[in-house]
C-alpha atoms as a PDB file:
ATOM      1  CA  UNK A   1     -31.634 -25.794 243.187  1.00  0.00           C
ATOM      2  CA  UNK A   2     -33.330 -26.004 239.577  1.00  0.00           C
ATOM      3  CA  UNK A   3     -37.448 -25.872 239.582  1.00  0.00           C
ATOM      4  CA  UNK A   4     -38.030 -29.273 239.921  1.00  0.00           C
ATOM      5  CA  UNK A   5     -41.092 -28.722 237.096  1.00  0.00           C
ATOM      6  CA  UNK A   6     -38.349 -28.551 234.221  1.00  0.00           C
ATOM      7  CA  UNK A   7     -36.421 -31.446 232.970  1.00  0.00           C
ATOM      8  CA  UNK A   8     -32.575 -30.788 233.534  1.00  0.00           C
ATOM      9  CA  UNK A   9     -29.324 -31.365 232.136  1.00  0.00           C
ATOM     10  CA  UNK A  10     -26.325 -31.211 234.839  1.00  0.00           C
ATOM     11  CA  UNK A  11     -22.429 -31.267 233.159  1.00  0.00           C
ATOM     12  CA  UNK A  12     -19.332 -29.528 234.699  1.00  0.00           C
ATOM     13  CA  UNK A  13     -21.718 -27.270 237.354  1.00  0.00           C
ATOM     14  CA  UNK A  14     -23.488 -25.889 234.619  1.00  0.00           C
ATOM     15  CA  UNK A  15     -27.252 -26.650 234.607  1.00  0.00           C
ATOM     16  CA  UNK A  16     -28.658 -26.574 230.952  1.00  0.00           C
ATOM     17  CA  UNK A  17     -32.862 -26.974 230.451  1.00  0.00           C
ATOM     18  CA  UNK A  18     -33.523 -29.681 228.276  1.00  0.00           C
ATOM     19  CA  UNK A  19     -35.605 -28.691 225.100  1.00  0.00           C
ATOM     20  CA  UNK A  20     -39.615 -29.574 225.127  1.00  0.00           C
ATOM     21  CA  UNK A  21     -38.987 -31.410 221.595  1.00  0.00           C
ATOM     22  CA  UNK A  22     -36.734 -33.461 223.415  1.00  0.00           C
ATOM     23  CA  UNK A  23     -38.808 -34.096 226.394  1.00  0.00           C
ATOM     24  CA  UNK A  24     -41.266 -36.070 224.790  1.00  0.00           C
ATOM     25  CA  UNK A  25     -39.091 -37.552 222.627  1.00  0.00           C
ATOM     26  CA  UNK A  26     -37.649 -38.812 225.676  1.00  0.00           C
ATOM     27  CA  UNK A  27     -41.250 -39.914 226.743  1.00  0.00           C
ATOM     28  CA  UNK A  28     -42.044 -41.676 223.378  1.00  0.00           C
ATOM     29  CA  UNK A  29     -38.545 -43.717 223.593  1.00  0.00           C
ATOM     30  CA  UNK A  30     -39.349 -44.768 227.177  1.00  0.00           C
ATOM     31  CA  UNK A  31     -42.861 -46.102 226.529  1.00  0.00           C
ATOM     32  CA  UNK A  32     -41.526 -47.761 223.261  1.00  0.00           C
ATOM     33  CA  UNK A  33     -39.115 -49.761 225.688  1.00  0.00           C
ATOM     34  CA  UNK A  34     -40.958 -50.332 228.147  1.00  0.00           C
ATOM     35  CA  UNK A  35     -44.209 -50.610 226.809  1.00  0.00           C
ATOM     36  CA  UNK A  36     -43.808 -52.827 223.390  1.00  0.00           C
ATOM     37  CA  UNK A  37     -47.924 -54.312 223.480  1.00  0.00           C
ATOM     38  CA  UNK A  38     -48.752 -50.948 223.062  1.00  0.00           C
ATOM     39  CA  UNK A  39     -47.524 -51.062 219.301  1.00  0.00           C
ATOM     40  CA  UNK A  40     -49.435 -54.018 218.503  1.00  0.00           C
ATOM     41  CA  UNK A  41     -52.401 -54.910 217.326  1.00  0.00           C
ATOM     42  CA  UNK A  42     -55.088 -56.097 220.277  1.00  0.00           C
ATOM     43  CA  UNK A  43     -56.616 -60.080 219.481  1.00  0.00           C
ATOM     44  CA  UNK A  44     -60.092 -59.364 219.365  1.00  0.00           C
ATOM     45  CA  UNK A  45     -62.403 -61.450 221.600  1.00  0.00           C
ATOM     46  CA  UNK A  46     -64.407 -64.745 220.600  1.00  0.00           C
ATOM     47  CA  UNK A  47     -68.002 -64.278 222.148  1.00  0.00           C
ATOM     48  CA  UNK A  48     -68.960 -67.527 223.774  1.00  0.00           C
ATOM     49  CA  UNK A  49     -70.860 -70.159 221.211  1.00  0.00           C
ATOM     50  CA  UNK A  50     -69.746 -67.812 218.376  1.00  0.00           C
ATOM     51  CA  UNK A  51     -67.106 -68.564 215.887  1.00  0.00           C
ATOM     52  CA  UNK A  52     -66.513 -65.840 213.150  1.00  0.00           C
ATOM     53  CA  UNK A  53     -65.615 -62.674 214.423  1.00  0.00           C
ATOM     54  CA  UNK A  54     -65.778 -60.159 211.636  1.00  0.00           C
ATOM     55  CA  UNK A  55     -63.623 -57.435 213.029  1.00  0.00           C
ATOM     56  CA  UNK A  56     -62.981 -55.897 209.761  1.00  0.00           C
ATOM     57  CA  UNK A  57     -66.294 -55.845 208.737  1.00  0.00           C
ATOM     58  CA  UNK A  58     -66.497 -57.565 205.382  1.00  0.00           C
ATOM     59  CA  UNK A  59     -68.674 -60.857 205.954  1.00  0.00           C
ATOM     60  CA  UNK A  60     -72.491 -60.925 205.252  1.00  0.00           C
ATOM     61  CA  UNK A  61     -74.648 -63.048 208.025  1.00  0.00           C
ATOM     62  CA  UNK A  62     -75.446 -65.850 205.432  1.00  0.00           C
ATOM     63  CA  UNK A  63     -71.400 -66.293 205.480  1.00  0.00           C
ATOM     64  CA  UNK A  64     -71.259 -66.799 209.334  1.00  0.00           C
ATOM     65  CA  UNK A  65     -74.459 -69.257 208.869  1.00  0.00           C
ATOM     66  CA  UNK A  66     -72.516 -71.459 206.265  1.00  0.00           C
ATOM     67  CA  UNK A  67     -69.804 -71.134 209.528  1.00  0.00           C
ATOM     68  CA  UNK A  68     -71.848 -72.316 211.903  1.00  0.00           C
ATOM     69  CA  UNK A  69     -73.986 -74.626 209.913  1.00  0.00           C
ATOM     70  CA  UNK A  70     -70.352 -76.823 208.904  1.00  0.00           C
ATOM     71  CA  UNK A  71     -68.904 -76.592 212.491  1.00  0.00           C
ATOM     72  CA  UNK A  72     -72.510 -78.088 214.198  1.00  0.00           C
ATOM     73  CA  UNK A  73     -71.426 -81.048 211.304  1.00  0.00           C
ATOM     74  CA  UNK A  74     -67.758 -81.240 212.478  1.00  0.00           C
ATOM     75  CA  UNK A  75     -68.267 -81.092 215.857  1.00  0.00           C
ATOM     76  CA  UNK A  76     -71.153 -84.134 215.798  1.00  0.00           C
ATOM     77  CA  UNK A  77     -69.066 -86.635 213.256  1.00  0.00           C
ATOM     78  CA  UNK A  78     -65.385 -85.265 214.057  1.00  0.00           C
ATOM     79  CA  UNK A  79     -64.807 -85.700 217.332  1.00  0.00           C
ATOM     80  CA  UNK A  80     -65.812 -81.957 218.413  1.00  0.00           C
ATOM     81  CA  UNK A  81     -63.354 -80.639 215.744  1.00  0.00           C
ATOM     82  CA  UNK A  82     -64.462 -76.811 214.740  1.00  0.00           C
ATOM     83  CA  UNK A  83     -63.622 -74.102 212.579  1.00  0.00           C
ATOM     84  CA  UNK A  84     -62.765 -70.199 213.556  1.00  0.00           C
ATOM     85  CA  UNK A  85     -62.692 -67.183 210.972  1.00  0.00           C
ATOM     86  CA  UNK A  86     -60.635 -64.069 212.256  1.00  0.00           C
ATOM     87  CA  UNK A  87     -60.802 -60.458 209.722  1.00  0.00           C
ATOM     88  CA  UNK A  88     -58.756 -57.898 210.743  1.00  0.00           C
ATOM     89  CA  UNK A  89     -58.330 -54.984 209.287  1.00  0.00           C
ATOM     90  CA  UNK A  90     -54.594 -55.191 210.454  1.00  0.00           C
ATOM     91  CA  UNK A  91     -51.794 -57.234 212.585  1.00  0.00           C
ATOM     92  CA  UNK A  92     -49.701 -54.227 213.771  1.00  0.00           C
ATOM     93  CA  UNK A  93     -46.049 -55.512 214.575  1.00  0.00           C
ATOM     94  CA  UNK A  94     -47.256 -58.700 214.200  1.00  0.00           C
ATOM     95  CA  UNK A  95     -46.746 -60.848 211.024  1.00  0.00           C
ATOM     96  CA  UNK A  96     -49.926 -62.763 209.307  1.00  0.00           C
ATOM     97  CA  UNK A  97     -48.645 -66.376 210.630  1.00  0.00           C
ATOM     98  CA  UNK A  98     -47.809 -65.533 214.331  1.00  0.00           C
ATOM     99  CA  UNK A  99     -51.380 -63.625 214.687  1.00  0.00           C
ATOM    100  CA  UNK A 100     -53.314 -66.169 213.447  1.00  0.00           C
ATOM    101  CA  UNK A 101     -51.430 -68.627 215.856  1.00  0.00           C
ATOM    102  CA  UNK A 102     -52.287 -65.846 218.419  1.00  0.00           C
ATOM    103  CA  UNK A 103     -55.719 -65.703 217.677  1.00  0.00           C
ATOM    104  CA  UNK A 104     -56.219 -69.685 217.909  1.00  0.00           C
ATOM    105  CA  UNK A 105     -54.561 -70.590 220.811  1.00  0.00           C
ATOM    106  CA  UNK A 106     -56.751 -67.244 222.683  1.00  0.00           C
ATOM    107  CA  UNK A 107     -59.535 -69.068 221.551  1.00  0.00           C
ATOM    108  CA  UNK A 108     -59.145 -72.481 222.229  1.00  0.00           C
ATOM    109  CA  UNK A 109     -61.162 -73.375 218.868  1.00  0.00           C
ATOM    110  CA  UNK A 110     -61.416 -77.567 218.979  1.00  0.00           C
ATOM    111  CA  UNK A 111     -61.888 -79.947 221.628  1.00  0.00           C
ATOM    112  CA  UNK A 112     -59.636 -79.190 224.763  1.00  0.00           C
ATOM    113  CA  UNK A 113     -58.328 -83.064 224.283  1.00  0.00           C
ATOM    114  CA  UNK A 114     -58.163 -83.379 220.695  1.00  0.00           C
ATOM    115  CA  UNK A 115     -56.541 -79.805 219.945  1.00  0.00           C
ATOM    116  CA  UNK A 116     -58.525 -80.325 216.523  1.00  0.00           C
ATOM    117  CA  UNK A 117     -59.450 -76.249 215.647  1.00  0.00           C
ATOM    118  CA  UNK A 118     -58.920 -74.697 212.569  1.00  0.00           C
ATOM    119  CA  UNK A 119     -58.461 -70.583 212.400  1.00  0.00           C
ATOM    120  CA  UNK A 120     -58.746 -68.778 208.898  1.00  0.00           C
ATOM    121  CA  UNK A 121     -57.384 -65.850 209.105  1.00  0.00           C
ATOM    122  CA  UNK A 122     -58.403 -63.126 206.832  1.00  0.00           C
ATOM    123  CA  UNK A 123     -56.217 -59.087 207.259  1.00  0.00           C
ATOM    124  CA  UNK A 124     -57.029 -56.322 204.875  1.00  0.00           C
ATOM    125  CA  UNK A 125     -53.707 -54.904 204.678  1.00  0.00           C
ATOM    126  CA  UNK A 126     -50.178 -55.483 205.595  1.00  0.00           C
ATOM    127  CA  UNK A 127     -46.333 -54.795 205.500  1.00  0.00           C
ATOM    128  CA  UNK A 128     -45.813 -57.266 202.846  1.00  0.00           C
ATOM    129  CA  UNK A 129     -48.932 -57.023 200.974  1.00  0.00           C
ATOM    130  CA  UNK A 130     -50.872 -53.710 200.547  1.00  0.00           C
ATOM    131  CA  UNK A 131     -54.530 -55.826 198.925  1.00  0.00           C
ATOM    132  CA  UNK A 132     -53.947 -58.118 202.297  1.00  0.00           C
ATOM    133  CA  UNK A 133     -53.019 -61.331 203.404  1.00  0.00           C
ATOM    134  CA  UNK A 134     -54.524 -64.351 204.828  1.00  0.00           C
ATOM    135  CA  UNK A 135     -53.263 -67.464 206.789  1.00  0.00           C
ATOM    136  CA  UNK A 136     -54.983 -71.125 207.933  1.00  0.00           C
ATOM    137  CA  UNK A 137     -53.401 -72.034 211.578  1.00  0.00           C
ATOM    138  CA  UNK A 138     -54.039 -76.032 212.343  1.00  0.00           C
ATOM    139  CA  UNK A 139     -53.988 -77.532 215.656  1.00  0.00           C
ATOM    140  CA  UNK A 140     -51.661 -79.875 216.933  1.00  0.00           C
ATOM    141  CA  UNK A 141     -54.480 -82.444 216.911  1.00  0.00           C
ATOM    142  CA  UNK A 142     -53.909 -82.648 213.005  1.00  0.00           C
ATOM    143  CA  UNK A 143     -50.359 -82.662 212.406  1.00  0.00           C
ATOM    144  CA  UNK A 144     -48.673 -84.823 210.057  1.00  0.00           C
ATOM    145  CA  UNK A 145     -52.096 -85.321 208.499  1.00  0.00           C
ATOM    146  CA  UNK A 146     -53.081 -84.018 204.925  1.00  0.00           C
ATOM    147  CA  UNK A 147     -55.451 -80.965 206.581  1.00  0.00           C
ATOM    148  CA  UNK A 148     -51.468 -80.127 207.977  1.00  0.00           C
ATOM    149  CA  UNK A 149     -49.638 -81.056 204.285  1.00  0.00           C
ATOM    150  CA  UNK A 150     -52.415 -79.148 202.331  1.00  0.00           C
ATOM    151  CA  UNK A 151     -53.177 -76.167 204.676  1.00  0.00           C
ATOM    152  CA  UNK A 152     -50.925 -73.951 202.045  1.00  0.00           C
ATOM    153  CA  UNK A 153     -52.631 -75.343 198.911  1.00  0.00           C
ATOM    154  CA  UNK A 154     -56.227 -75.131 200.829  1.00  0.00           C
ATOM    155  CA  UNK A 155     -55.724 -71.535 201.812  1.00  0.00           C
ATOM    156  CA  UNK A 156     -54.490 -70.410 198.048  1.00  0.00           C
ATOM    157  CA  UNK A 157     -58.401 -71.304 197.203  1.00  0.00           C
ATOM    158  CA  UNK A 158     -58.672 -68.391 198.704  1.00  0.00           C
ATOM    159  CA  UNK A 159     -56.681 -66.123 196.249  1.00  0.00           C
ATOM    160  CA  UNK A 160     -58.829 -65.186 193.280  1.00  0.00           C
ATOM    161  CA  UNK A 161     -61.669 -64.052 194.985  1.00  0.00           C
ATOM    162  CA  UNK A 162     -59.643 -62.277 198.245  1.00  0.00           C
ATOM    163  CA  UNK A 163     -58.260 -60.437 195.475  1.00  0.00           C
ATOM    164  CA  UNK A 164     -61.320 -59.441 193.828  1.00  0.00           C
ATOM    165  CA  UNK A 165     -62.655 -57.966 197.542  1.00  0.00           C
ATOM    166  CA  UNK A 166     -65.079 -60.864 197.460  1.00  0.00           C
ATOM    167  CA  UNK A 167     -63.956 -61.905 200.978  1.00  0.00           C
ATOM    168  CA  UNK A 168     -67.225 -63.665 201.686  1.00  0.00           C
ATOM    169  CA  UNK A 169     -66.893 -66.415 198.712  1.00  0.00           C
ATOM    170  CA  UNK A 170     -63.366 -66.674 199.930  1.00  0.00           C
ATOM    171  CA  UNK A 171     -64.294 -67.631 202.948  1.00  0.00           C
ATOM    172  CA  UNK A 172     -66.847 -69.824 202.159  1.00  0.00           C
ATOM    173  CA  UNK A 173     -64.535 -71.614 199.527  1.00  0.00           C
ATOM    174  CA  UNK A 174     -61.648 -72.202 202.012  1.00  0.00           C
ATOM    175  CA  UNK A 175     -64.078 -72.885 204.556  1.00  0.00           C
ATOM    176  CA  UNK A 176     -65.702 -75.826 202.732  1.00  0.00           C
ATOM    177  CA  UNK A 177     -62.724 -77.320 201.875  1.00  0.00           C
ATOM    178  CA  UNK A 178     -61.688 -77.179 205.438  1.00  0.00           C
ATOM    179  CA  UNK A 179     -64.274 -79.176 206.953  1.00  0.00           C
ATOM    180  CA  UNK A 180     -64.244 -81.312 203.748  1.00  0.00           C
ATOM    181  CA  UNK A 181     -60.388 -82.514 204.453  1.00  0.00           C
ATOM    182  CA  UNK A 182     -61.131 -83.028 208.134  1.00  0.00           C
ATOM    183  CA  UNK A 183     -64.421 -85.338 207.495  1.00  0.00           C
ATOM    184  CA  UNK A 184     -61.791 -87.387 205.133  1.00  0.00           C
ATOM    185  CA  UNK A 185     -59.675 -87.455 208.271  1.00  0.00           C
ATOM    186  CA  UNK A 186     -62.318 -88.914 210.257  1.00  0.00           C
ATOM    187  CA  UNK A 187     -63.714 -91.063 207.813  1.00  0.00           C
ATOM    188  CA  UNK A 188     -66.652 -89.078 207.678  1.00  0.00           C
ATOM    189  CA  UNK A 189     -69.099 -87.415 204.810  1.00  0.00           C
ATOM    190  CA  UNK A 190     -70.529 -83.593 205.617  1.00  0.00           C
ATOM    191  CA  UNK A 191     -73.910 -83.024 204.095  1.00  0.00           C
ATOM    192  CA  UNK A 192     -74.543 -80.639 201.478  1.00  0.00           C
ATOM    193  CA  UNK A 193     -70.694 -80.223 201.389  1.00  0.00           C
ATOM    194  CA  UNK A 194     -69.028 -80.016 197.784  1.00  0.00           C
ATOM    195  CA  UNK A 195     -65.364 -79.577 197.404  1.00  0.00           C
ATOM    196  CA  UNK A 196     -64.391 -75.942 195.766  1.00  0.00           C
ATOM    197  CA  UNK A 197     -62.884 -74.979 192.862  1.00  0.00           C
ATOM    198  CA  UNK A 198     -58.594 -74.981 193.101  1.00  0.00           C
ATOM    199  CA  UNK A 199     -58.876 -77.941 195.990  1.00  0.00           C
ATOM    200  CA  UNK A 200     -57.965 -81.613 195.111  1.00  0.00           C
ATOM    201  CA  UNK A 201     -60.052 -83.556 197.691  1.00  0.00           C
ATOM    202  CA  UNK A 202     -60.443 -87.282 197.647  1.00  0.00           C
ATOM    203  CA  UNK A 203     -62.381 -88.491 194.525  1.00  0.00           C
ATOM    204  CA  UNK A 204     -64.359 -91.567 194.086  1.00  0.00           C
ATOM    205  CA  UNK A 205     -62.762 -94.400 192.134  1.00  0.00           C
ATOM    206  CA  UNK A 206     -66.264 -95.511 190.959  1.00  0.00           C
ATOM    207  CA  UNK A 207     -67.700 -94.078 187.394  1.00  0.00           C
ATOM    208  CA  UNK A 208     -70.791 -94.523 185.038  1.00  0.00           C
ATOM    209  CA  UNK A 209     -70.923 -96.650 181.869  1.00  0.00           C
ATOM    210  CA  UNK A 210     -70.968 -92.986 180.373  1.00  0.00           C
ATOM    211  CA  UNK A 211     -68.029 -91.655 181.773  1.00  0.00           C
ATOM    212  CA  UNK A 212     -66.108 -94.920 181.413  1.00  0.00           C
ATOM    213  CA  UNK A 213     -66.885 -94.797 177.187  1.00  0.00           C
ATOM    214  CA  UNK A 214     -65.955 -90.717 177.491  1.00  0.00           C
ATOM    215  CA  UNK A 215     -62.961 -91.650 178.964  1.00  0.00           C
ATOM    216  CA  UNK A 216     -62.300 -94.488 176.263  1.00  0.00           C
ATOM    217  CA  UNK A 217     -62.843 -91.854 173.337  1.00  0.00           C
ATOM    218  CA  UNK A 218     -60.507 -89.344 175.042  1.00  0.00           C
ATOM    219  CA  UNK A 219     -57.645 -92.139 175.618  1.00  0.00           C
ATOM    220  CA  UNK A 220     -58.157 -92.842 171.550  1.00  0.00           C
ATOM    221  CA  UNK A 221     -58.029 -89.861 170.538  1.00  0.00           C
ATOM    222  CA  UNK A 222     -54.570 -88.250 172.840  1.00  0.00           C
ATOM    223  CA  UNK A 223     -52.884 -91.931 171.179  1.00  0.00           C
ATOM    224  CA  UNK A 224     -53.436 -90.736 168.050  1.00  0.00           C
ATOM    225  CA  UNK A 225     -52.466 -87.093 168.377  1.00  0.00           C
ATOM    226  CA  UNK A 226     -49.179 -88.779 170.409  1.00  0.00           C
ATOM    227  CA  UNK A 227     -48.368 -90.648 167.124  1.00  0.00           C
ATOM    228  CA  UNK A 228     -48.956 -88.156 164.789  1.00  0.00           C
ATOM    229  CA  UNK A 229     -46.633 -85.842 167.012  1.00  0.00           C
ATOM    230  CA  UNK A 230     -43.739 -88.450 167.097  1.00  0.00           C
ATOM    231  CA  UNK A 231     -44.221 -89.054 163.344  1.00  0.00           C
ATOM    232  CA  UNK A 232     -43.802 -85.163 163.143  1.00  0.00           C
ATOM    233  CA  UNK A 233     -40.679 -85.161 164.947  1.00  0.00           C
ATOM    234  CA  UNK A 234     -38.833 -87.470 163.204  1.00  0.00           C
ATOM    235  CA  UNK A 235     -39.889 -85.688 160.347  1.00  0.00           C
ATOM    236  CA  UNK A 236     -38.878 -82.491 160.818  1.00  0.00           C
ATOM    237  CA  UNK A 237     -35.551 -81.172 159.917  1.00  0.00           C
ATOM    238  CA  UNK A 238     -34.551 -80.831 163.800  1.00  0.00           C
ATOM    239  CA  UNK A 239     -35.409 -84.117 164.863  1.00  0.00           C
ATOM    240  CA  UNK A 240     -35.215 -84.176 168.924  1.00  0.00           C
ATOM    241  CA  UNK A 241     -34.284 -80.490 169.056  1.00  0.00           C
ATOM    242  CA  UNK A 242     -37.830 -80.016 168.258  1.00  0.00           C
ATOM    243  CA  UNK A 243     -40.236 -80.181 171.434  1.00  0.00           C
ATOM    244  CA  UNK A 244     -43.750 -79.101 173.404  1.00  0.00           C
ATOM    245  CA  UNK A 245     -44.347 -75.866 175.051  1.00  0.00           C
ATOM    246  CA  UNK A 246     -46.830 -74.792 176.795  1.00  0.00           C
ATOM    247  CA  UNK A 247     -48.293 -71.974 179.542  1.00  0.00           C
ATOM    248  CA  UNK A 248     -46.263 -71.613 182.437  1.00  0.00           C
ATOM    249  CA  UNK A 249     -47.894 -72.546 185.552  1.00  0.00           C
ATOM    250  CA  UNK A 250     -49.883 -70.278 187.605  1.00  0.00           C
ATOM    251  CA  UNK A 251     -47.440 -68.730 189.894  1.00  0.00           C
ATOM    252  CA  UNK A 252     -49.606 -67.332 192.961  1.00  0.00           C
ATOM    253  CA  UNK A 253     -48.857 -63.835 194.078  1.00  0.00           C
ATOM    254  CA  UNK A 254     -47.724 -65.691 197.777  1.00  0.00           C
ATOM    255  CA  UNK A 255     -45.524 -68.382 199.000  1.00  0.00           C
ATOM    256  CA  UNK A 256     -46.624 -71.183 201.159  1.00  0.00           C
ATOM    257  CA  UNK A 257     -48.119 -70.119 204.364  1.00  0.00           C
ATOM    258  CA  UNK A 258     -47.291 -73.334 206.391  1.00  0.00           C
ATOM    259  CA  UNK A 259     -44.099 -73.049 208.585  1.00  0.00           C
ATOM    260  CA  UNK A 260     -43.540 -76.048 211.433  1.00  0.00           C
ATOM    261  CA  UNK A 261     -45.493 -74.778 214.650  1.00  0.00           C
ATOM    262  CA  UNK A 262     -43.103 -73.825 217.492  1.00  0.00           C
ATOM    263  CA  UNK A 263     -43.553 -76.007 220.606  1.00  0.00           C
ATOM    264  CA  UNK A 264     -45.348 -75.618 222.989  1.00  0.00           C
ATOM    265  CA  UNK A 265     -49.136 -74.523 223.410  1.00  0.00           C
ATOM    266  CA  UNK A 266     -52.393 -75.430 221.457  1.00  0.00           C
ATOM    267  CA  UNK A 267     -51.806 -75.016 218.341  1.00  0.00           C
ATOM    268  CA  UNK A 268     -47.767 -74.913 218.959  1.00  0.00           C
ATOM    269  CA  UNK A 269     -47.646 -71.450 220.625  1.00  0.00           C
END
């Protein structure tokens, strides 16, 4: 009989000792299989009454104060709704949209009834992108609302200054305009709140006597430049061939980050 200590190949009677390189090959293959967690990245705990867990390091405490300071508003005027912040430094296997989905329903960010959390994900690097990603995740309490519609457009406020490693004025900037779209959900105003740059909130349909003679001079003064343009055309040796350009618009370095949830779970997981 072979020493039982060796790992053994048996074929036609002949007994054949299996290389150590293949051994823990073997090992690696089996705990691959059998083991797939183990390749992925581990969803960092939310201490209780906290919610911004900096696991990457890269937010100052003044950031998690802004946090906390806009959630005590949401959760007193918006039905207990709340916001989370995630960093990672990474999302192993795991792709930027399914983690942050992860992440939220672990925590349970919102009211238990309402299902009205918000997660912003930030990750330092990933597969796709090697300066990092980011991702908003919405609970189910606010689908089919504009927090839902816009989450894509809210989360690209984000972009300029990710991208510049300021990930604490990215946060703050998405974060604002967070809690800003859910108070116009609830029919609410946040104090001290101010919508950011690259975010079309609700505006106010009211205007000073100043602002209404601005807008008078402007109107005036595009009607005449439209005129003189037509006259142009008609004059120029082209006629309707000739036309406008103008810059391209910004194209955004990522697509929209706002697929339907899958069913199931609180915020679709």
């Amino acid at each position: 009989m072979p020493d039982v200590r060796d790992v053994h190949a048996v074929e036609n009677g002949v007994v054949c000792q299996m290389p150590a390189c293949l051994q823990v090959l073997a090992v690696v293959v089996s705990a691959a299989v059998l083991c797939p967690a183990a390749f992925a990245a581990q969803l960092p705990s939310l201490p209780k009454d906290q919610c911004v867990v900096d696991d990457a390091g890269v937010l100052s405490s003044s950031t998690v104060q802004t946090i906390t300071e806009l959630n005590a508003q949401l959760e007193s005027s918006c039905s207990g709704a709340q916001i989370g912040v995630l960093t990672v430094e990474y999302t192993g296997n795991d792709s930027t949209e399914d983690y942050a989905v992860q992440a939220a329903n672990a925590w349970g960010i919102g009211s238990s009834t309402g299902k009205n959390g918000v997660l912003i994900l930030l990750v330092m690097e990933t597969q796709q992108y090697a300066d990092g990603d980011y991702y908003i995740a919405t609970g189910d309490g606010f689908r089919n609302t504009t927090l839902e519609k816009q989450a894509s457009a809210i989360a690209q406020t984000m972009e300029d200054q990710f991208a510049a490693k300021d990930y604490d004025g990215a946060v703050t900037t998405c974060a604002r305009n967070v809690a800003n779209t859910i108070a116009d959900i609830y029919g609410v105003s946040l104090s001290g709140s101010t919508v950011q740059p690259g975010h079309q909130g609700s505006q106010s349909s009211g205007g000073s006597a100043l602002t209404d003679i601005l807008t008078l001079v402007v109107s005036v003064v595009l009607l005449i430049v439209i005129i003189r343009s037509v006259a142009y055309v008609f004059a120029s040796p082209c006629g309707w061939l000739w036309c406008f350009g103008g810059p391209r618009p910004p194209r955004g370095r990522r697509g929209p980050h706002n697929p339907p949830p899958p069913p199931g779970g609180f915020y679709g997981a």
